[in-house]
PDB file of N, CA and C in Angstrom:
ATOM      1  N   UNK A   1     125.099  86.234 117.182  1.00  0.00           N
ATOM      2  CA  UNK A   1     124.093  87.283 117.149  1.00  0.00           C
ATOM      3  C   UNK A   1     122.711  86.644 117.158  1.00  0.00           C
ATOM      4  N   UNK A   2     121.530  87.456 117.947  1.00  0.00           N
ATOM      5  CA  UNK A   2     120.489  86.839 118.242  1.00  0.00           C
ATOM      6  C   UNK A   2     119.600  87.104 116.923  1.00  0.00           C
ATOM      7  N   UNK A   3     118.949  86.142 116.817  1.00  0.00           N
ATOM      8  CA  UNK A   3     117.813  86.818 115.541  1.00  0.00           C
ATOM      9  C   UNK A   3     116.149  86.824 116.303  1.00  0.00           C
ATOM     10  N   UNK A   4     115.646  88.365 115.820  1.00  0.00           N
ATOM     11  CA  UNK A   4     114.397  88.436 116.328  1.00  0.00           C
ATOM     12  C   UNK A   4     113.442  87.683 115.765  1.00  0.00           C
ATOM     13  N   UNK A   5     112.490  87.002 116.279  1.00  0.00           N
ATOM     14  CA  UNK A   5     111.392  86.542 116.165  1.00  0.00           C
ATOM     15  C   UNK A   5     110.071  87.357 115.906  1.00  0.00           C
ATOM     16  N   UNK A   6     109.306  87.093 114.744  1.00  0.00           N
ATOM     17  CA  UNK A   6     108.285  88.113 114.579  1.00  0.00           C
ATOM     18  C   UNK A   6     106.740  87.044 115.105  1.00  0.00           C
ATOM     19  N   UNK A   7     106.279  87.934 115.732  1.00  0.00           N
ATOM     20  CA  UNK A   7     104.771  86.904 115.951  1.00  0.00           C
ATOM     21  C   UNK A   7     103.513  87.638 115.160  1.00  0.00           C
ATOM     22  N   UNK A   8     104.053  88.094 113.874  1.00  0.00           N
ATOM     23  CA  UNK A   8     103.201  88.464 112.914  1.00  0.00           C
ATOM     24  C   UNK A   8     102.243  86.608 112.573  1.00  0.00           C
ATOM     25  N   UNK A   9     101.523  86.286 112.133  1.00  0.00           N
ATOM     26  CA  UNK A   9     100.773  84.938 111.729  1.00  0.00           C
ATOM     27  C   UNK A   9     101.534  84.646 110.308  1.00  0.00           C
ATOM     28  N   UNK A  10     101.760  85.833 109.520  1.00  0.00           N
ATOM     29  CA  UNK A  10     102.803  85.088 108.124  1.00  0.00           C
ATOM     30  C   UNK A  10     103.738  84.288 108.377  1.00  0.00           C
ATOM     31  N   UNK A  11     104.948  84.822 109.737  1.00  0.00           N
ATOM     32  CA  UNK A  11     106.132  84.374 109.874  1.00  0.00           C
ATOM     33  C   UNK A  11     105.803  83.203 110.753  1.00  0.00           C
ATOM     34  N   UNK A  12     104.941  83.090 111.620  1.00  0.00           N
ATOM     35  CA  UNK A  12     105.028  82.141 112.327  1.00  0.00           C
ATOM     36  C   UNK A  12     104.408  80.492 111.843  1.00  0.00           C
ATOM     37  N   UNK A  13     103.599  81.165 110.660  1.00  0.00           N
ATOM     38  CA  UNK A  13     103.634  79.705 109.493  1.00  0.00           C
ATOM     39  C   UNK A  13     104.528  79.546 108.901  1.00  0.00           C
ATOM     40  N   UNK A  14     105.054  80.658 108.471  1.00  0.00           N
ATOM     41  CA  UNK A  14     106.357  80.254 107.801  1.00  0.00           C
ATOM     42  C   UNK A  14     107.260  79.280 108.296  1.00  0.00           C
ATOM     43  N   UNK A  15     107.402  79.800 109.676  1.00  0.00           N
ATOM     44  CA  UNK A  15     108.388  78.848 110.844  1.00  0.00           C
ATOM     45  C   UNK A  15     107.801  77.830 111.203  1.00  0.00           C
ATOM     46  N   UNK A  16     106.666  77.594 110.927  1.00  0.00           N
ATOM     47  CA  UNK A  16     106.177  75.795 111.490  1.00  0.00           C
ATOM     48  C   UNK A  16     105.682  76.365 112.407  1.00  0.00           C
ATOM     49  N   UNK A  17     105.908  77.188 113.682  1.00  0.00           N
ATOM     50  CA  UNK A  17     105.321  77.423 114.753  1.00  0.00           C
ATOM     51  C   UNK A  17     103.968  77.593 115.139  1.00  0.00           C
ATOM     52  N   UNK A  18     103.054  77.470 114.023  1.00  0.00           N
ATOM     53  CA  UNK A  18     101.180  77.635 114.456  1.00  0.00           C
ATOM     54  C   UNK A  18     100.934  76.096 114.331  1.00  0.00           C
ATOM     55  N   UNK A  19      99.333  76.301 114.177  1.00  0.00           N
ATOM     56  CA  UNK A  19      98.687  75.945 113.989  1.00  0.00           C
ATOM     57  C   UNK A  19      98.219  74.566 112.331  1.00  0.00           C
ATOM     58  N   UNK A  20      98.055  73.659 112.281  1.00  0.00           N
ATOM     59  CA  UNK A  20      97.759  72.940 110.985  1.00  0.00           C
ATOM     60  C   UNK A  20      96.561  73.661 110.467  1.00  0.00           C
ATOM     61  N   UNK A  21      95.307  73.826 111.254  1.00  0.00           N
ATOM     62  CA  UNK A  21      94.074  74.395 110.022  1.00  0.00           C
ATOM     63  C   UNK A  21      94.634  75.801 110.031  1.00  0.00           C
ATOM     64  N   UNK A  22      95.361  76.742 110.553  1.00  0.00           N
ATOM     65  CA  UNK A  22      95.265  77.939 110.232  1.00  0.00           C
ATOM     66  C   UNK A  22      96.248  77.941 108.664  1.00  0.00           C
ATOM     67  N   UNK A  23      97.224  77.186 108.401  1.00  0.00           N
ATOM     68  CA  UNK A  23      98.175  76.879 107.813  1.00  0.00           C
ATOM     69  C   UNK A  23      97.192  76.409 106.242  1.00  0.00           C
ATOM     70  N   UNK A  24      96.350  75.219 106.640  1.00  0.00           N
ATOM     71  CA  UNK A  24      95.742  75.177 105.484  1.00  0.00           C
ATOM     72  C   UNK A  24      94.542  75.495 105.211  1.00  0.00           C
ATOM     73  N   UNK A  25      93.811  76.260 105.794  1.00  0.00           N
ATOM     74  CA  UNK A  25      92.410  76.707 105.714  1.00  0.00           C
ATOM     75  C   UNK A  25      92.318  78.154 105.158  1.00  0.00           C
ATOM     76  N   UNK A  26      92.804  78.940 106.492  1.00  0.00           N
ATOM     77  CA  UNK A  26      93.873  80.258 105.826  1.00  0.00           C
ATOM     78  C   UNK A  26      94.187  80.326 104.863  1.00  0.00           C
ATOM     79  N   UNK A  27      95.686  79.881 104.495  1.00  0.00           N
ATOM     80  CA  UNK A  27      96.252  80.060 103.848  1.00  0.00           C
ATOM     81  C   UNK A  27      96.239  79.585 102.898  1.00  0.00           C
ATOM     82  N   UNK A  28      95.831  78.347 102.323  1.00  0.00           N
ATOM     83  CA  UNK A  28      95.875  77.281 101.329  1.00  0.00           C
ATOM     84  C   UNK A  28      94.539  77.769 100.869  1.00  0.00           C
ATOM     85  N   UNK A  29      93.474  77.484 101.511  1.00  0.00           N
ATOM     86  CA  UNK A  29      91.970  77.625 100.764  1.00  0.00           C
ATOM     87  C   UNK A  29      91.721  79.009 100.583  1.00  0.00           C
ATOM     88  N   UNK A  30      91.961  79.472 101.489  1.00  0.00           N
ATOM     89  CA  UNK A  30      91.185  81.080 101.702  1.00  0.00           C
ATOM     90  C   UNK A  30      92.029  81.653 100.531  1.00  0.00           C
ATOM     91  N   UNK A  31      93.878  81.804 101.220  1.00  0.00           N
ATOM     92  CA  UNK A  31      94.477  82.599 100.032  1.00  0.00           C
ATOM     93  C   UNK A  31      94.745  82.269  98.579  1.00  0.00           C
ATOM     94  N   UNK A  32      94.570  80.701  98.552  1.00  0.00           N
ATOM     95  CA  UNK A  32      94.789  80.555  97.365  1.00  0.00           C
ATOM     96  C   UNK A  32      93.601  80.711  96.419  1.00  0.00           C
ATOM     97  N   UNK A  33      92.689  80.794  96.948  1.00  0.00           N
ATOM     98  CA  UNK A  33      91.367  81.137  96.453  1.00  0.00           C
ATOM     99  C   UNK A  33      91.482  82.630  96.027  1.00  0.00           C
ATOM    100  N   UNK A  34      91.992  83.485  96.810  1.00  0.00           N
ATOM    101  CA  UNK A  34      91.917  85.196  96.724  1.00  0.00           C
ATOM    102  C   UNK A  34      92.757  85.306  95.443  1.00  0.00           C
ATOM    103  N   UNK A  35      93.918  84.429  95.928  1.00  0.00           N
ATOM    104  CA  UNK A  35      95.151  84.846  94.608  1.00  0.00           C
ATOM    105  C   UNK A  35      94.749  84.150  93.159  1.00  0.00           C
ATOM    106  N   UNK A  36      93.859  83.025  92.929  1.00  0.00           N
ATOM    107  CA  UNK A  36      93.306  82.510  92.089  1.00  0.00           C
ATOM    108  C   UNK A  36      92.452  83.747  91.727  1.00  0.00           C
ATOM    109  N   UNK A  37      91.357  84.330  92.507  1.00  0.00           N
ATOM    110  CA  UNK A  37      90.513  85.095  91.969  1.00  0.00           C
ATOM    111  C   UNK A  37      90.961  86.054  91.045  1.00  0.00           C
ATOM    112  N   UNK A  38      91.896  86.551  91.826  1.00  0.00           N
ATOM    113  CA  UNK A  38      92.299  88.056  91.866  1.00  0.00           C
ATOM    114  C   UNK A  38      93.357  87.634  90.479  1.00  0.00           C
ATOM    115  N   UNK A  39      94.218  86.718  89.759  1.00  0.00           N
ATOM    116  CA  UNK A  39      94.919  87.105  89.032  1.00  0.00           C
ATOM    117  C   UNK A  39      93.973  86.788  87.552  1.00  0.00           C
ATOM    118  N   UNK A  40      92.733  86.086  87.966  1.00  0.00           N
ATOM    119  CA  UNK A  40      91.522  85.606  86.859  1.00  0.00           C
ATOM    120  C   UNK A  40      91.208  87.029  86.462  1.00  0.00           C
ATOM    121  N   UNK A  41      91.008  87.807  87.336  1.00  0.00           N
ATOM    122  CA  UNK A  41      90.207  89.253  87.374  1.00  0.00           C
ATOM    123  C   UNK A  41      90.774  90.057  86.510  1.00  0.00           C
ATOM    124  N   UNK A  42      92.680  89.886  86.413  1.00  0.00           N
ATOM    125  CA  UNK A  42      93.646  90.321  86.186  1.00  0.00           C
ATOM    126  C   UNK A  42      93.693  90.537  84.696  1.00  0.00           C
ATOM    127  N   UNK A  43      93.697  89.163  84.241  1.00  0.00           N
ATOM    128  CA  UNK A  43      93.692  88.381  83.239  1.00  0.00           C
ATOM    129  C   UNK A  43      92.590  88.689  82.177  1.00  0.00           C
ATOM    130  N   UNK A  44      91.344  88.625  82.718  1.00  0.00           N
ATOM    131  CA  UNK A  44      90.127  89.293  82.029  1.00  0.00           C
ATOM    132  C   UNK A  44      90.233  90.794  81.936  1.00  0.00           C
ATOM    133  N   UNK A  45      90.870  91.466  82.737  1.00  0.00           N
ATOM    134  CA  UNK A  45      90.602  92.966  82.608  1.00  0.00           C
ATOM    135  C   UNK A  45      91.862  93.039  81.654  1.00  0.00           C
ATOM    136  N   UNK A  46      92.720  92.123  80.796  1.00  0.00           N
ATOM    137  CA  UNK A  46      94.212  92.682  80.242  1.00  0.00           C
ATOM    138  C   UNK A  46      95.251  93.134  81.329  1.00  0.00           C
ATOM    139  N   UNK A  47      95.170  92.806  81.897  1.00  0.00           N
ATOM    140  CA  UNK A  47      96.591  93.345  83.123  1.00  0.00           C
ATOM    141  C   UNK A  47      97.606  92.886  83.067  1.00  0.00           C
ATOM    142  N   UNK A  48      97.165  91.270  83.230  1.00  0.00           N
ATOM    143  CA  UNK A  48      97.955  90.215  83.265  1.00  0.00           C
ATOM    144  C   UNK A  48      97.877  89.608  82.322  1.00  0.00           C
ATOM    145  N   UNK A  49      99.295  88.638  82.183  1.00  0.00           N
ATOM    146  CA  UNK A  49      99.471  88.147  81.020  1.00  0.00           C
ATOM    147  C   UNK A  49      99.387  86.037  81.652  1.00  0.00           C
ATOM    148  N   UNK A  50      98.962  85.461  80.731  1.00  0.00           N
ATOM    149  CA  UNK A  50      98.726  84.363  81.584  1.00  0.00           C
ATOM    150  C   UNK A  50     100.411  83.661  82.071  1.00  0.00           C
ATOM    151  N   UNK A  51     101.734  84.285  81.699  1.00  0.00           N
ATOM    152  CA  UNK A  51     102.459  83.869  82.490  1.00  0.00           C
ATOM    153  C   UNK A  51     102.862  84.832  83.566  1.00  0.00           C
ATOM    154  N   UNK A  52     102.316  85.998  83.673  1.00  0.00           N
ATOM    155  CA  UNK A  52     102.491  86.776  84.722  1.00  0.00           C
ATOM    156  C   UNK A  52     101.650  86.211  86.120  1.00  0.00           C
ATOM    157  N   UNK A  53     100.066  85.602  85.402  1.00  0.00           N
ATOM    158  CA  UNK A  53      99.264  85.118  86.616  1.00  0.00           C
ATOM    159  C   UNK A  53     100.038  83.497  86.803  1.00  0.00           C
ATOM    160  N   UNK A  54     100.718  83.284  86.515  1.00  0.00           N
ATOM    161  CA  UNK A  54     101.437  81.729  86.936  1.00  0.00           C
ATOM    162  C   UNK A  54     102.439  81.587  87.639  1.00  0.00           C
ATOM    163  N   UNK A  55     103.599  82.888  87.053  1.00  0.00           N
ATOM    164  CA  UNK A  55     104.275  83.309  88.219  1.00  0.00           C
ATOM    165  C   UNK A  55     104.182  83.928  89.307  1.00  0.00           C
ATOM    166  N   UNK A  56     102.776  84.496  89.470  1.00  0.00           N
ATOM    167  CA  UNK A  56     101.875  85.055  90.974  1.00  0.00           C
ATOM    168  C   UNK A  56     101.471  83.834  91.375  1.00  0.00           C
ATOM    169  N   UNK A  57     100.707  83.197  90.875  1.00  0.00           N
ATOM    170  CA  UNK A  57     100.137  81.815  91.527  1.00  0.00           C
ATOM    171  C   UNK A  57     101.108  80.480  92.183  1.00  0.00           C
ATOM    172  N   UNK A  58     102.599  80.587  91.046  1.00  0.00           N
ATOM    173  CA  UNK A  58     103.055  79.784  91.816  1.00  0.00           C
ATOM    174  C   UNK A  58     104.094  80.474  92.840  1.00  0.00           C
ATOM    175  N   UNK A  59     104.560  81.693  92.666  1.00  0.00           N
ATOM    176  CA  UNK A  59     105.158  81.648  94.286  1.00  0.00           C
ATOM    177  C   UNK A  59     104.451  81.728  95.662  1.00  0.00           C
ATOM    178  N   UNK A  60     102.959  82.136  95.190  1.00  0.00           N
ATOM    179  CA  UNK A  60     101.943  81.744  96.571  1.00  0.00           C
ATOM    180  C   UNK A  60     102.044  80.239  96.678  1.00  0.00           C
ATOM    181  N   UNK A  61     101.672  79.516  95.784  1.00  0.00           N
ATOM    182  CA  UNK A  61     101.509  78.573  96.394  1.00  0.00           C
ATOM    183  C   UNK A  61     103.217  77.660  97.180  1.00  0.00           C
ATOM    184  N   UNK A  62     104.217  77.613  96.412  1.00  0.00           N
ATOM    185  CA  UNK A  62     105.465  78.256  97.200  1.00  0.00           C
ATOM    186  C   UNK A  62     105.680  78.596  98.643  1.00  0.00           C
ATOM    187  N   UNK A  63     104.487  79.557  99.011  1.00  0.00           N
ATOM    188  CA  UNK A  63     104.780  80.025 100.326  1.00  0.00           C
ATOM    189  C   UNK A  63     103.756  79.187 101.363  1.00  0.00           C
ATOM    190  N   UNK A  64     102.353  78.909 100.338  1.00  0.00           N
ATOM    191  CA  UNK A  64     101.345  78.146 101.006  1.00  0.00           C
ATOM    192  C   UNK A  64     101.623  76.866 101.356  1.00  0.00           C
ATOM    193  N   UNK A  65     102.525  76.173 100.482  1.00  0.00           N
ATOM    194  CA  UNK A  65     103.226  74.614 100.231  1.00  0.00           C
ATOM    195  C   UNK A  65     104.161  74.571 101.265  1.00  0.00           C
ATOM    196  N   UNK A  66     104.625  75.457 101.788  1.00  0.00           N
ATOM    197  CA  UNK A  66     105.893  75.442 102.643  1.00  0.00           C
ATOM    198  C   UNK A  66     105.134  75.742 103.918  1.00  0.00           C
ATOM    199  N   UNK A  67     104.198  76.505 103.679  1.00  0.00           N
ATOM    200  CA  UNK A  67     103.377  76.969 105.761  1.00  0.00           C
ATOM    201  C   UNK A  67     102.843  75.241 105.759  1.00  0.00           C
ATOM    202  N   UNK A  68     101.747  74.931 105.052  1.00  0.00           N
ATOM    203  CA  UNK A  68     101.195  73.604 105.388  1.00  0.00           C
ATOM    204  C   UNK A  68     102.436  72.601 105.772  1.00  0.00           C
ATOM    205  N   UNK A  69     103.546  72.463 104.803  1.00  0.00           N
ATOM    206  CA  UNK A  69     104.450  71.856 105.140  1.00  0.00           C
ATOM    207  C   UNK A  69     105.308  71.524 106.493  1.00  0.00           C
ATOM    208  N   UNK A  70     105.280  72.922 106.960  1.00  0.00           N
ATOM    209  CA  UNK A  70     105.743  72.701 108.172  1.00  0.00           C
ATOM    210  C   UNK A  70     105.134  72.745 109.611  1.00  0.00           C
ATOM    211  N   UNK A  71     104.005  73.015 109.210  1.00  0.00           N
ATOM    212  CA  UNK A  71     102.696  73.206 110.242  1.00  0.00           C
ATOM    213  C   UNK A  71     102.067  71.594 110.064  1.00  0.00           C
ATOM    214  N   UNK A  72     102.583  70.883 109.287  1.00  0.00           N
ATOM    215  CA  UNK A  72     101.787  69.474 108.903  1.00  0.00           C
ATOM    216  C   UNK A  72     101.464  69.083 110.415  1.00  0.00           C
ATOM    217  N   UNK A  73     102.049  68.546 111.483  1.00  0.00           N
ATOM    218  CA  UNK A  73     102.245  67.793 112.420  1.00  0.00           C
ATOM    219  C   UNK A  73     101.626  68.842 113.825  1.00  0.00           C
ATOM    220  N   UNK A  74     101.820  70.054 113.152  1.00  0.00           N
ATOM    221  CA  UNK A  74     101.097  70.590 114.719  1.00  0.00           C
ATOM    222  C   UNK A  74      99.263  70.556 114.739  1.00  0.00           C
ATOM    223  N   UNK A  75      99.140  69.368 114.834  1.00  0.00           N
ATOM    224  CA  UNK A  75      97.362  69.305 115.165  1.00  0.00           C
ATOM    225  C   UNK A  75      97.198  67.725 115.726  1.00  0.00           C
ATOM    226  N   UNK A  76      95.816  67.624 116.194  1.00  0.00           N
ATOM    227  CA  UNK A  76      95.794  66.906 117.244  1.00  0.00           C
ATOM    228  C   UNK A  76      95.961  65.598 116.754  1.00  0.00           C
ATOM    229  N   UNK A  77      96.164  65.036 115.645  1.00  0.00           N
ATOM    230  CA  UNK A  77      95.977  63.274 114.933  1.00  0.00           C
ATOM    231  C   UNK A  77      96.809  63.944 114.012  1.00  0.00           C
ATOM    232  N   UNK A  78      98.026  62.759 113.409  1.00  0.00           N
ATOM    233  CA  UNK A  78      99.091  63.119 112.753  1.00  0.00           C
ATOM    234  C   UNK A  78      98.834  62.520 111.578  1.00  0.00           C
ATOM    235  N   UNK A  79      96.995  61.954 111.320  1.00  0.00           N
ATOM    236  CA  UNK A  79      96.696  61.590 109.948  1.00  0.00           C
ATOM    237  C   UNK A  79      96.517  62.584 109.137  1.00  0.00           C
ATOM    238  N   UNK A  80      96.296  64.186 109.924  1.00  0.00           N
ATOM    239  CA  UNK A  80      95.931  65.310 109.214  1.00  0.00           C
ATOM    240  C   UNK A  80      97.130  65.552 108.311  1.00  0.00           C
ATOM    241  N   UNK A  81      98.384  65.596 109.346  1.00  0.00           N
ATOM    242  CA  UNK A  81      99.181  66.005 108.776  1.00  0.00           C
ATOM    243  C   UNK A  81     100.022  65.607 107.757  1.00  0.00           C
ATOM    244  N   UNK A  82     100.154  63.875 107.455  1.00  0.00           N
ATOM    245  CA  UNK A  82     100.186  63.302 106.375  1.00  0.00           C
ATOM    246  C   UNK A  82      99.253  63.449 104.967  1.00  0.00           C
ATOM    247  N   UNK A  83      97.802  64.143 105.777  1.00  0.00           N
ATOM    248  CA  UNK A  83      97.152  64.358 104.624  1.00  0.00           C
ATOM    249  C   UNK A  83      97.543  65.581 104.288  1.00  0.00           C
ATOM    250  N   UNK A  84      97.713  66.784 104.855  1.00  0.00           N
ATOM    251  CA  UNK A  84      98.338  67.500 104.193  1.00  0.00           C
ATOM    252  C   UNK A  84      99.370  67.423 103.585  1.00  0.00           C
ATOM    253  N   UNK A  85     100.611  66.878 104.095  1.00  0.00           N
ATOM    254  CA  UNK A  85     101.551  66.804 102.847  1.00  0.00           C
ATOM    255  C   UNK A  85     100.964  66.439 101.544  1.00  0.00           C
ATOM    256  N   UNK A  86     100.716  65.124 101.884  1.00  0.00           N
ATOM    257  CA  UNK A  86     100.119  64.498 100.444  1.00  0.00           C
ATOM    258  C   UNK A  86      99.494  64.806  99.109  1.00  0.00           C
ATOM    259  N   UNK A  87      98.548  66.213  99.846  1.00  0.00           N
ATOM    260  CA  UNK A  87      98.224  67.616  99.250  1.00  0.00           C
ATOM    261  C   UNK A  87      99.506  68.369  98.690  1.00  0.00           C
ATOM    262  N   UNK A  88     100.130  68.783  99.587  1.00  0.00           N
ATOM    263  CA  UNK A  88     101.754  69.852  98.925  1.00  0.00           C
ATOM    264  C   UNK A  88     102.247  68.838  97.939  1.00  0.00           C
ATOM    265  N   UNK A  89     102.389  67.645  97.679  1.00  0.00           N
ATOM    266  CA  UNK A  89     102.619  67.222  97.105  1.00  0.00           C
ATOM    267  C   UNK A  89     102.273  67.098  95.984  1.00  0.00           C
ATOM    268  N   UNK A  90     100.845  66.990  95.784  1.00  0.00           N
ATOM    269  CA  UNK A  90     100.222  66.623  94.369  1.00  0.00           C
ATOM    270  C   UNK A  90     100.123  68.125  94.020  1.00  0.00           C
ATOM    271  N   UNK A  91      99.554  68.936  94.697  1.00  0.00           N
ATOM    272  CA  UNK A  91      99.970  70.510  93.956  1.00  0.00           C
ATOM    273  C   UNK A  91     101.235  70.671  93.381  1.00  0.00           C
ATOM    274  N   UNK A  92     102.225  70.521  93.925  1.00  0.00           N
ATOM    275  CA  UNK A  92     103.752  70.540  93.345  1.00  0.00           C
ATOM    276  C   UNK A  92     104.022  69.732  91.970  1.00  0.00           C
ATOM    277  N   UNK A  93     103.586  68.454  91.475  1.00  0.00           N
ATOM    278  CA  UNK A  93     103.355  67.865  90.693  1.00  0.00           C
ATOM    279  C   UNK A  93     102.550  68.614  89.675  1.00  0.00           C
ATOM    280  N   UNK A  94     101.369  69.319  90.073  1.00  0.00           N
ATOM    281  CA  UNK A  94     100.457  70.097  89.311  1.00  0.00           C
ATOM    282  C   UNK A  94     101.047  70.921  89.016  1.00  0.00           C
ATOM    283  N   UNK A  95     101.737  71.986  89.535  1.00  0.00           N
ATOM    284  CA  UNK A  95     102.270  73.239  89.401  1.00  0.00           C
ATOM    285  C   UNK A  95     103.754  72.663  88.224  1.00  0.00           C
ATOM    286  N   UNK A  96     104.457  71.563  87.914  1.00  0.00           N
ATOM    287  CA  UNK A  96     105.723  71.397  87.216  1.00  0.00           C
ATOM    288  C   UNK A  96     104.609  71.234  86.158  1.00  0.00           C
ATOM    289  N   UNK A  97     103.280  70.634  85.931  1.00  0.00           N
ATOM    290  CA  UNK A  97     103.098  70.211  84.694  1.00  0.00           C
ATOM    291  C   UNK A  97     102.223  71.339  84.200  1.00  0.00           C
ATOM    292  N   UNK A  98     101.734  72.243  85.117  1.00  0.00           N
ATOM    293  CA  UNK A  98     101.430  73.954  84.536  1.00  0.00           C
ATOM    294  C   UNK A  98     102.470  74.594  83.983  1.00  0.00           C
ATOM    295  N   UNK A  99     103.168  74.033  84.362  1.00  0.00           N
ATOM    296  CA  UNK A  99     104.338  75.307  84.309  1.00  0.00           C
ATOM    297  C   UNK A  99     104.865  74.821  82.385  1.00  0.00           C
ATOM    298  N   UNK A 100     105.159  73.767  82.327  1.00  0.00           N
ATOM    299  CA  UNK A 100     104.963  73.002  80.807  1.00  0.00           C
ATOM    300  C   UNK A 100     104.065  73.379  80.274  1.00  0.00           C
ATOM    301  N   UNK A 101     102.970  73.349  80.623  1.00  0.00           N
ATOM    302  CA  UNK A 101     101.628  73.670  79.889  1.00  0.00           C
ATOM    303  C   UNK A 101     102.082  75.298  79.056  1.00  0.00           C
ATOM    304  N   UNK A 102     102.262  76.283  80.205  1.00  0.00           N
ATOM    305  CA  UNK A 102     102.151  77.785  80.414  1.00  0.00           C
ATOM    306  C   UNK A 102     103.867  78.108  79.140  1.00  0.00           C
ATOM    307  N   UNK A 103     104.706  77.227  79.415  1.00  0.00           N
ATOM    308  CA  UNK A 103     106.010  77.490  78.954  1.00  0.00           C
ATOM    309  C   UNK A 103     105.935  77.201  77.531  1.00  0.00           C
ATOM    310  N   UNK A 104     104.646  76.168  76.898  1.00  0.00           N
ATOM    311  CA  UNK A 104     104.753  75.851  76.047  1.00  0.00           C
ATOM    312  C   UNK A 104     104.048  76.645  75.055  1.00  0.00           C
ATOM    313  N   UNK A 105     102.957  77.744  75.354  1.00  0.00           N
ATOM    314  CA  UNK A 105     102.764  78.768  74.763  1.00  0.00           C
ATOM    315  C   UNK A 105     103.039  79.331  73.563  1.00  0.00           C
ATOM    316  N   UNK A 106     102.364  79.769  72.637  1.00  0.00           N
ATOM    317  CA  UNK A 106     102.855  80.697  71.573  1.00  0.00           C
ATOM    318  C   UNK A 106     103.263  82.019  71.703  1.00  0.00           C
TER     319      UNK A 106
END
């Protein structure tokens, strides 16, 4: 059975198939910036609870870690794309020792 292809811009980072800056400029700076804002906003107004904004923050970044990831190599010098990993990487590192931080809570 065939599976459809969506050429929505979510799925097609998802799939590796774009672009490297749309992957991390987009998505990494722009959204992780929005979703940073927006769960701060959250947080100050009582909405959110600071492990509610951690489990928003880290499955974006989850989805952002995985577009850069596989978009690493589609741009024109493949130093970008090592530098991006290198990035998913140390966020991922950041995000296990938030997550300790956040777990360790009262």
């Amino acid at each position: 059975m065939a599976t459809v292809k969506s050429d929505r811009l979510i799925f097609r980072l998802w799939r590796g198939d774009d672009r490297l800056w749309r992957a991390f400029w987009l998505i990494w700076i722009l959204g992780g910036f929005l979703v940073g804002l927006a769960t701060m906003v959250l947080i100050e107004a009582g909405l959110f609870s600071l492990f509610a904004a951690f489990l928003t923050r880290a499955a974006f970044l989850l989805y952002a870690g995985v577009t850069v990831w596989r978009n690493a190599f589609n741009c024109g010098a493949p130093i970008w794309g090592w530098i991006a990993r290198i990035l998913v990487g140390v966020a991922a590192v950041y995000l296990v020792l938030s997550a300790a931080d956040v777990l360790s809570l009262p």
